[in-house]
C-alpha atoms as a PDB file:
ATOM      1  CA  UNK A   1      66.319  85.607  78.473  1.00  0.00           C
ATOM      2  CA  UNK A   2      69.934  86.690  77.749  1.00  0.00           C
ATOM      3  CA  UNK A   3      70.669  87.814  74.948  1.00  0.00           C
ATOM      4  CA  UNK A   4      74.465  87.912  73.389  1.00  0.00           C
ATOM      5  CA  UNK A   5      75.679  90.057  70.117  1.00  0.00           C
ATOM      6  CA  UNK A   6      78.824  88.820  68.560  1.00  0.00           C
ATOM      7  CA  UNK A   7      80.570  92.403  68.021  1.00  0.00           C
ATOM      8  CA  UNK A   8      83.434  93.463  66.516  1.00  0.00           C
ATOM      9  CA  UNK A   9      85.959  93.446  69.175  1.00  0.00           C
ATOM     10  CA  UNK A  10      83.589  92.585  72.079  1.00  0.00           C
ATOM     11  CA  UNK A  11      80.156  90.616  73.017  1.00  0.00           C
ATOM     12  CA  UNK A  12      77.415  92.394  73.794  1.00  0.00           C
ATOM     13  CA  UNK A  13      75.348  90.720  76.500  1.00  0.00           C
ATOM     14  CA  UNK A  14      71.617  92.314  77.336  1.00  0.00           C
ATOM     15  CA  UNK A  15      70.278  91.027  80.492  1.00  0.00           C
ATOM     16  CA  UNK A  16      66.114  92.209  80.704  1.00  0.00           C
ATOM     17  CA  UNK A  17      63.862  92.058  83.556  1.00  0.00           C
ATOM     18  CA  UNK A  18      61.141  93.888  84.918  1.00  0.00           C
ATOM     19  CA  UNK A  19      62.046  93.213  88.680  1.00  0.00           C
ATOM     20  CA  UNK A  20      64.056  96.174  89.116  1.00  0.00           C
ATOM     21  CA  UNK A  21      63.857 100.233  89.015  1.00  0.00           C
ATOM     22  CA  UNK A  22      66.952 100.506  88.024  1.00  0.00           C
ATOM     23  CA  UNK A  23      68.787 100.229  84.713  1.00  0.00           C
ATOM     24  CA  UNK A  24      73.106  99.086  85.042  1.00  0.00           C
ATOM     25  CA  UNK A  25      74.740  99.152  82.502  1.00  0.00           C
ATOM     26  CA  UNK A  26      78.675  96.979  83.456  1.00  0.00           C
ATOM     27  CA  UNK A  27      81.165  97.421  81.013  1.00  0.00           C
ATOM     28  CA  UNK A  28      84.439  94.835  81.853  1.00  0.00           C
ATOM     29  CA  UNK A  29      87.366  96.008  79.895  1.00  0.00           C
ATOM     30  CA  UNK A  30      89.720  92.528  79.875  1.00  0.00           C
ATOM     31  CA  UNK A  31      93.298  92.339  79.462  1.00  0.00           C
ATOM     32  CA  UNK A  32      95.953  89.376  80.526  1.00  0.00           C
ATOM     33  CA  UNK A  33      97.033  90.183  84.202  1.00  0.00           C
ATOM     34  CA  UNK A  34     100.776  91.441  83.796  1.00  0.00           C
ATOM     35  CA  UNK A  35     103.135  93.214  86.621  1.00  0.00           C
ATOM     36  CA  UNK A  36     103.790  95.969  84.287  1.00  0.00           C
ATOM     37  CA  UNK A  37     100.721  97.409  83.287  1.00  0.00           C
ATOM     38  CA  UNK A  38      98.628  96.299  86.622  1.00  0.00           C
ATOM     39  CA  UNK A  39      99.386  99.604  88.303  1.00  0.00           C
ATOM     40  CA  UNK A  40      98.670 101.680  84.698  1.00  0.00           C
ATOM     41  CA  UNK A  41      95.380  99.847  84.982  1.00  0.00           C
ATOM     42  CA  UNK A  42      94.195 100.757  87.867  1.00  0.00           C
ATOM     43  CA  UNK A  43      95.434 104.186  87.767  1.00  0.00           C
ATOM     44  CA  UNK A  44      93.046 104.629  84.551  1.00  0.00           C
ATOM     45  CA  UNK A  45      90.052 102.987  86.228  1.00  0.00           C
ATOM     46  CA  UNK A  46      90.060 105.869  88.429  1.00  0.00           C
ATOM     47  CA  UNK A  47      90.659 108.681  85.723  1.00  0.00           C
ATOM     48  CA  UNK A  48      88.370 107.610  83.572  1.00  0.00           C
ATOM     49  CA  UNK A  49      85.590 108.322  86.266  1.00  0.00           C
ATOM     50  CA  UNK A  50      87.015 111.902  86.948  1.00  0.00           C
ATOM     51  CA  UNK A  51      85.620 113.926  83.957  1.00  0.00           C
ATOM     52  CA  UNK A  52      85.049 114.016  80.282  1.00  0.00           C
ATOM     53  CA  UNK A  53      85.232 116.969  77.638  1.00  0.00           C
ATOM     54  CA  UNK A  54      81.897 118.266  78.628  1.00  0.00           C
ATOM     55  CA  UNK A  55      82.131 117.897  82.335  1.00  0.00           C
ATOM     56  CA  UNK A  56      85.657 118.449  83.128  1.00  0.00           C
ATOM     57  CA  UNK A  57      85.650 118.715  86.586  1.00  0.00           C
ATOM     58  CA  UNK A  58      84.957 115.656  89.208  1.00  0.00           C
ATOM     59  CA  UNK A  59      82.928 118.379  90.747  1.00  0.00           C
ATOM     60  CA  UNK A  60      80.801 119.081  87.150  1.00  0.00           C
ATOM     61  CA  UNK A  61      80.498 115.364  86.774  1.00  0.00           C
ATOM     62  CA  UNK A  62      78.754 115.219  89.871  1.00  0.00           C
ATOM     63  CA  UNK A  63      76.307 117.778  89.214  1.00  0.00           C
ATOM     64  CA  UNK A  64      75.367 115.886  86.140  1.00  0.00           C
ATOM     65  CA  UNK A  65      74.919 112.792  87.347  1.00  0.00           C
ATOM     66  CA  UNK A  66      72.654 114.213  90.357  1.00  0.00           C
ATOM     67  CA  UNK A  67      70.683 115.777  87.497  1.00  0.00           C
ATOM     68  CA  UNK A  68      70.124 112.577  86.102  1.00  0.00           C
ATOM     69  CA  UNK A  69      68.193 111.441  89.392  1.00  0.00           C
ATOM     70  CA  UNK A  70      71.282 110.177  91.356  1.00  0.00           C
ATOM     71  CA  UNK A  71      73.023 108.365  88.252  1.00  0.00           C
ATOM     72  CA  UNK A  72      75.642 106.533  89.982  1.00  0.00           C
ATOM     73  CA  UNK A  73      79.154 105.878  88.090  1.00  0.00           C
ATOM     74  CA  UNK A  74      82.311 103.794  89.347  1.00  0.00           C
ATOM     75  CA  UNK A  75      85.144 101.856  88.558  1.00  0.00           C
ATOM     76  CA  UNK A  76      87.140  99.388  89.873  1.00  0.00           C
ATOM     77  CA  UNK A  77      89.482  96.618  89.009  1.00  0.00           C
ATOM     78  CA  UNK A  78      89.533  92.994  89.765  1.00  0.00           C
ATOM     79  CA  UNK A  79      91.675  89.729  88.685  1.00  0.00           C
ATOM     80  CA  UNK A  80      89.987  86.547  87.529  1.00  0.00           C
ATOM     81  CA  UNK A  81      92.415  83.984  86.521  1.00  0.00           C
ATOM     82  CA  UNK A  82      95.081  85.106  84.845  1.00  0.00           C
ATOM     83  CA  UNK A  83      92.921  88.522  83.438  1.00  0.00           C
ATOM     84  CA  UNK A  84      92.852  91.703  84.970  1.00  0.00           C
ATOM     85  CA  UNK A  85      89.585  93.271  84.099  1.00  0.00           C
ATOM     86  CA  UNK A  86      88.436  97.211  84.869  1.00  0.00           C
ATOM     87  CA  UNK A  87      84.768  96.914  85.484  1.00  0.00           C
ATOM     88  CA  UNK A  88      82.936 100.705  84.694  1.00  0.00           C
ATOM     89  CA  UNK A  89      79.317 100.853  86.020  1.00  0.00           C
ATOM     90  CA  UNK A  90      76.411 102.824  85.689  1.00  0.00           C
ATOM     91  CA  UNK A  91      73.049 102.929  87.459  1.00  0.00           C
ATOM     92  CA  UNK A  92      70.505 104.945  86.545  1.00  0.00           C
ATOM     93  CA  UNK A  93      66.418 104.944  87.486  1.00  0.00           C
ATOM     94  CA  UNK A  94      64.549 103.375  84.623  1.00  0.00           C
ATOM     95  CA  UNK A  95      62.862 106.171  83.224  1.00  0.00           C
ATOM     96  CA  UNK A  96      59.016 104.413  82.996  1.00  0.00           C
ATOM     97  CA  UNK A  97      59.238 104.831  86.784  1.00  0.00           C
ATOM     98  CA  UNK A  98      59.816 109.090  86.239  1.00  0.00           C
ATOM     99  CA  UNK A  99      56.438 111.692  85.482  1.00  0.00           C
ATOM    100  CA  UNK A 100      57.890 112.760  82.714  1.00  0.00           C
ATOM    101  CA  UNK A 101      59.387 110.688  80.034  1.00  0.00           C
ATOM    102  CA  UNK A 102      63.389 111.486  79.386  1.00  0.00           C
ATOM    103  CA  UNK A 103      64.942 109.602  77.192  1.00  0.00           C
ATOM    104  CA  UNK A 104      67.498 108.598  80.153  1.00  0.00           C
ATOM    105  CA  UNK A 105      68.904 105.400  78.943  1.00  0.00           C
ATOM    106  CA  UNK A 106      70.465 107.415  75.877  1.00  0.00           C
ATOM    107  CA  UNK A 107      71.539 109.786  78.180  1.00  0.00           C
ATOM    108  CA  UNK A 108      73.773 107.349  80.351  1.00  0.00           C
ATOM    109  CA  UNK A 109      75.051 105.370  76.827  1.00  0.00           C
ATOM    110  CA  UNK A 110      76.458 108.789  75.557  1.00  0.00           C
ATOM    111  CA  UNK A 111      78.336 109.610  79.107  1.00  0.00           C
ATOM    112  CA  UNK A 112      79.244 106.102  79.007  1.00  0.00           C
ATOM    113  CA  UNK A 113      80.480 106.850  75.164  1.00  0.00           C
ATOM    114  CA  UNK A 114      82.468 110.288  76.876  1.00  0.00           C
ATOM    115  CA  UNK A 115      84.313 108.476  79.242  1.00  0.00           C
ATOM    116  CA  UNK A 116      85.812 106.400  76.839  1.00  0.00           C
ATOM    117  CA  UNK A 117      85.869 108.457  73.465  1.00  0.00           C
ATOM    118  CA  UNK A 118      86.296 112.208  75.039  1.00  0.00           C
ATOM    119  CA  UNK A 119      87.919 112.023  77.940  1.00  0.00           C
ATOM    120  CA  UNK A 120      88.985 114.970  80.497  1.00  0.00           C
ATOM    121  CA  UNK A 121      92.028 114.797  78.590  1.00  0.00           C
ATOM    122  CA  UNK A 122      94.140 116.958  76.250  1.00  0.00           C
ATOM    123  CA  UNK A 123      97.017 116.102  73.798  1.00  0.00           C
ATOM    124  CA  UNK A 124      96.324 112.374  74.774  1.00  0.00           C
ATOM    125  CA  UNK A 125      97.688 113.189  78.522  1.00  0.00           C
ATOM    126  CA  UNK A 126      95.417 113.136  81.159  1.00  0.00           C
ATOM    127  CA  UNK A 127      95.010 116.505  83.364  1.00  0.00           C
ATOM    128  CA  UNK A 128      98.009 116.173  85.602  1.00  0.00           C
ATOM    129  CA  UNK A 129      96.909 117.267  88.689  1.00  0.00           C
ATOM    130  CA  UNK A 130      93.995 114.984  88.625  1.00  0.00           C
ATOM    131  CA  UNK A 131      96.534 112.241  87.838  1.00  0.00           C
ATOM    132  CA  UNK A 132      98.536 113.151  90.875  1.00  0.00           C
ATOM    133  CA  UNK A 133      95.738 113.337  93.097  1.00  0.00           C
ATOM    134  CA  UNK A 134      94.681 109.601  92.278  1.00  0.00           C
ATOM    135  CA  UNK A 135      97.736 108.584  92.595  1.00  0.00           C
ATOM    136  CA  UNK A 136      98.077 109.372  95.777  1.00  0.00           C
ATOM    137  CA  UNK A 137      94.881 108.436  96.873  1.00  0.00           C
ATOM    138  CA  UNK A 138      95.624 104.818  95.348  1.00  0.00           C
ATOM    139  CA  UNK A 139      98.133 104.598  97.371  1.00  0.00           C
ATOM    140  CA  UNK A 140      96.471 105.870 100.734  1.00  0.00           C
ATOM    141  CA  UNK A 141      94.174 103.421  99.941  1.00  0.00           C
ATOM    142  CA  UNK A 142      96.555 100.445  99.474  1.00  0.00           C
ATOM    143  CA  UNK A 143      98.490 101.817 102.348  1.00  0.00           C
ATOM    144  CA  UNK A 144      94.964 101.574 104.494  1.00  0.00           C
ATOM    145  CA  UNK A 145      94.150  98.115 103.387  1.00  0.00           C
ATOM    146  CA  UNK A 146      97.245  96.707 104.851  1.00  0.00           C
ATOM    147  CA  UNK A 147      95.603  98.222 107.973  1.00  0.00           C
ATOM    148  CA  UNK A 148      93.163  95.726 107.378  1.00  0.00           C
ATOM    149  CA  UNK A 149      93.602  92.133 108.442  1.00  0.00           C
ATOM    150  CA  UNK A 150      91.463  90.487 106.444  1.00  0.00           C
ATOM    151  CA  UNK A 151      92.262  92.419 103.135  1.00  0.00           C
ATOM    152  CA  UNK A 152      96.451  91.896 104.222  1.00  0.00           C
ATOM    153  CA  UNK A 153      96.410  88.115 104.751  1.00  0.00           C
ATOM    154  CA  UNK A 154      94.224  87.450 101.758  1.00  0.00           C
ATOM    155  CA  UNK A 155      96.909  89.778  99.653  1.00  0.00           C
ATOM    156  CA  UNK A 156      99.631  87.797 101.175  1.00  0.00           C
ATOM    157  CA  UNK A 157      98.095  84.787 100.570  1.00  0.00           C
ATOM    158  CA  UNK A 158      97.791  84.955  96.517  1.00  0.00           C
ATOM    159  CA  UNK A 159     101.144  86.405  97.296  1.00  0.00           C
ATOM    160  CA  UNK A 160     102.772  83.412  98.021  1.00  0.00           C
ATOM    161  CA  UNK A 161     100.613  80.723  96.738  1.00  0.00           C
ATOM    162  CA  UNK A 162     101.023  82.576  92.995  1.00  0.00           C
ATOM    163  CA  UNK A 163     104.779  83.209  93.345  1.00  0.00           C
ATOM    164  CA  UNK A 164     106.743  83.505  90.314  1.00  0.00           C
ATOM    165  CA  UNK A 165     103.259  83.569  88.352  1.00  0.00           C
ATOM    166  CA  UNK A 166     100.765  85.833  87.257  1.00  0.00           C
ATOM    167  CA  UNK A 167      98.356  84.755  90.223  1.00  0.00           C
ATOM    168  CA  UNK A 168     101.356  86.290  92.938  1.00  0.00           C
ATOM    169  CA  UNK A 169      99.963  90.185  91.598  1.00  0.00           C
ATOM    170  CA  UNK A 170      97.604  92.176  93.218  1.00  0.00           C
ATOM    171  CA  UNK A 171      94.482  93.403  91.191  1.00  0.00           C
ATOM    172  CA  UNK A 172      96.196  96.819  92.446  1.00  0.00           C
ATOM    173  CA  UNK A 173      99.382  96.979  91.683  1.00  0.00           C
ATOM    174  CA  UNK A 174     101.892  97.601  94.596  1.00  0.00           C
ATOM    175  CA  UNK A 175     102.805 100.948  95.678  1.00  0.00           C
ATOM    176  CA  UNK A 176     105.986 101.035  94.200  1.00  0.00           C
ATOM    177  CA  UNK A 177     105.029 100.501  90.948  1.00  0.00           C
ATOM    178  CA  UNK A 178     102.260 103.190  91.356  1.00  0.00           C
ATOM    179  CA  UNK A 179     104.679 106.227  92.519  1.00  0.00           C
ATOM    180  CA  UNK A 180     106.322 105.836  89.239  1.00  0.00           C
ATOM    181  CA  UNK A 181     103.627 106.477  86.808  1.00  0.00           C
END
């Protein structure tokens, strides 16, 4: 039976069942869908899966989360309505399923606490060359979904039916926009 916490700021919504191995954990950060910050957006959704203070390094992060028995972590962004929401998930193997009890649900709350509260970040800048690096591979991939049919006519489509509104911009940003951040 769902439950849902009234919190400062945010609801909390806990989900239990026994049918699965796995423990997610899906937190949807929700702002009003706006042309100006859509590309910022998105460019954070993929720094903020890149490193934190103690694992600096996309390379470190990985390590860790293999450690953890294949903890999977990723972000991505989506629009519903008029909101643009940045959706950060975590997976991680329930630990009554392990031979050895770890106490691994803490363990993925506190990196999920890192990626927000101690980023790979210093004097409230992210590491630049990371920043570049996503940036360009934002806009490879935006670049590659025009490639795709599908993904194109379905762009073009809110494109045109949601001109002059909110509902016209892409969950992305366009490539433009990107470059300049």
């Amino acid at each position: 039976m769902e439950k849902v916490y009234k919190m400062p700021g945010y609801d909390l919504h806990l989900l239990p069942t026994n049918k699965f191995k796995n423990i997610t954990i899906s937190l949807k950060l929700q702002n009003t869908l706006d042309e100006k910050t859509v590309a910022k957006r998105t460019l954070l959704s993929f720094m903020l899966t890149t490193g934190t203070e103690k694992y600096p390094s996309t390379q470190e992060l990985s390590k860790y989360l293999e450690s953890m028995y294949g903890m999977k972590l990723g972000a991505n962004v989506v629009t519903k309505g008029k909101s643009h929401i940045i959706n950060i998930n975590s997976i991680c193997i329930n630990q009554e399923y392990l031979p050895y009890k770890e106490d691994l649900i803490q363990q993925q709350i506190q990196l999920l606490n890192d990626i927000f509260f101690k980023p790979n970040a210093s004097k409230m800048a992210f590491d630049q060359t990371m920043f570049e690096r996503k940036k360009k591979e934002l806009v490879e991939r935006l670049i590659n979904n025009q490639d795709d049919k599908f993904y194109y006519s379905l762009e073009k489509m809110f494109e045109y039916m949601g001109k002059g509104t909110c509902l016209g911009i892409s969950s992305h940003g366009n490539i433009e926009d990107i470059k300049k951040n």
